[in-house]
Protein backbone atom coordinates (compact mmCIF):
# COMPACT_ATOMS: atom_id res chain seq x y z
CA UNK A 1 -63.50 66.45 37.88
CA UNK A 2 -62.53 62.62 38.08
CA UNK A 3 -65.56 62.37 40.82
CA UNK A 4 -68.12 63.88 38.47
CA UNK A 5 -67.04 61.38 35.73
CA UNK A 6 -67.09 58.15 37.74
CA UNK A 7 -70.36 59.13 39.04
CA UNK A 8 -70.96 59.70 34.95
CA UNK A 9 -69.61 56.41 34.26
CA UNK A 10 -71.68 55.03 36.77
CA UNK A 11 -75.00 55.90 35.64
CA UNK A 12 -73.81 54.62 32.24
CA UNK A 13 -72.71 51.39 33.72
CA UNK A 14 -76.22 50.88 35.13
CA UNK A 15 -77.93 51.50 32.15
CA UNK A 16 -75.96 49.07 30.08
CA UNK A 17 -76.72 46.81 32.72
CA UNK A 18 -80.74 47.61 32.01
CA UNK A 19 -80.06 47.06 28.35
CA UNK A 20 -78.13 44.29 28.73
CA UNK A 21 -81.30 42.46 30.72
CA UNK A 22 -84.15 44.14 28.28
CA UNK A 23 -81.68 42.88 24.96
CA UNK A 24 -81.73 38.89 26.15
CA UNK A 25 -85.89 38.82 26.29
CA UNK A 26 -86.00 38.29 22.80
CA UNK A 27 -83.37 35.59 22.30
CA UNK A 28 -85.28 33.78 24.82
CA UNK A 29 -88.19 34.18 22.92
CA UNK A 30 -86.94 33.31 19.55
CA UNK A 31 -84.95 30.06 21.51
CA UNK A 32 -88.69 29.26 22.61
CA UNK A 33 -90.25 29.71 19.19
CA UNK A 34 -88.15 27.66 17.56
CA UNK A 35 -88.70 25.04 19.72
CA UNK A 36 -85.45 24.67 20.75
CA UNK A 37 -83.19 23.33 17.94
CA UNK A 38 -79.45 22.51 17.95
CA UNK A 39 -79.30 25.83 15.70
CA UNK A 40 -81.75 27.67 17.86
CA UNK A 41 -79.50 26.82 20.72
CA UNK A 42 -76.07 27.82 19.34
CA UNK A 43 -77.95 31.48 18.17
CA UNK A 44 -78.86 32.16 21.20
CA UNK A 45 -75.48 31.01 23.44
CA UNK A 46 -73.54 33.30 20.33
CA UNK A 47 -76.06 35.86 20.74
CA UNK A 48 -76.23 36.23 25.12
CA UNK A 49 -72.26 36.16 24.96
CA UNK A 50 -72.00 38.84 23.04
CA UNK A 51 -75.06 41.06 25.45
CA UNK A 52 -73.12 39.41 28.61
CA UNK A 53 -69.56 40.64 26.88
CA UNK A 54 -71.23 44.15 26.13
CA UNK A 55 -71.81 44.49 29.75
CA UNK A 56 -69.08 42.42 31.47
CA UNK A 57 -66.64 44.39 29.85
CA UNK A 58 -67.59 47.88 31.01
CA UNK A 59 -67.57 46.29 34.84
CA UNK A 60 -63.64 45.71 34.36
CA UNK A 61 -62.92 48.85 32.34
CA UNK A 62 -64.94 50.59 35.63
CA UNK A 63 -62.63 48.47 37.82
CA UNK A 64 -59.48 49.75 36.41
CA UNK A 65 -60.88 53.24 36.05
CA UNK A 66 -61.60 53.62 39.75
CA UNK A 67 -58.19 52.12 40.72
CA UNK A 68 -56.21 54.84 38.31
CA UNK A 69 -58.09 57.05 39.91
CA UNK A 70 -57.11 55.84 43.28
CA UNK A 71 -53.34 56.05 42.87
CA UNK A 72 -53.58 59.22 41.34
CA UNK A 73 -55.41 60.66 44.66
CA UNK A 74 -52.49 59.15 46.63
CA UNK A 75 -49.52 60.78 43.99
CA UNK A 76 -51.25 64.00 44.58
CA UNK A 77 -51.72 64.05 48.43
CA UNK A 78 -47.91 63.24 48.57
């Protein structure tokens, strides 16, 4: 059951991943249209932290999923 969730997880993970790439095109854009401005420049470092937080922080919570499921793997073979 935990196998058929990480590999669940996993295909998750990889499309937030996807999204996270396809979601910073238009910040880009909109940094380039407004010729980049002080302002323009602040939206868009606020606006890839919060895409690069929305995908950084499923990595670790995937980290600390695959370790819990690690030890318990080793409680129940003992």
């Amino acid at each position: 059951m935990i196998d058929m969730l990480a590999k669940a997880f996993a295909v998750l993970l990889v499309a937030n991943e996807i999204r996270g790439i396809i979601l910073t095109a238009p910040v880009f854009y909109g940094l380039y249209q407004a010729g980049g401005s002080l302002m323009a420049i602040w939206m868009a470092i606020c606006s890839l932290g919060g895409i690069a937080l929305s995908v950084v922080v499923p990595l670790f919570a995937a980290k600390k999923v695959k370790r819990l499921a690690e030890r318990k793997r080793l409680a129940e073979s003992q």
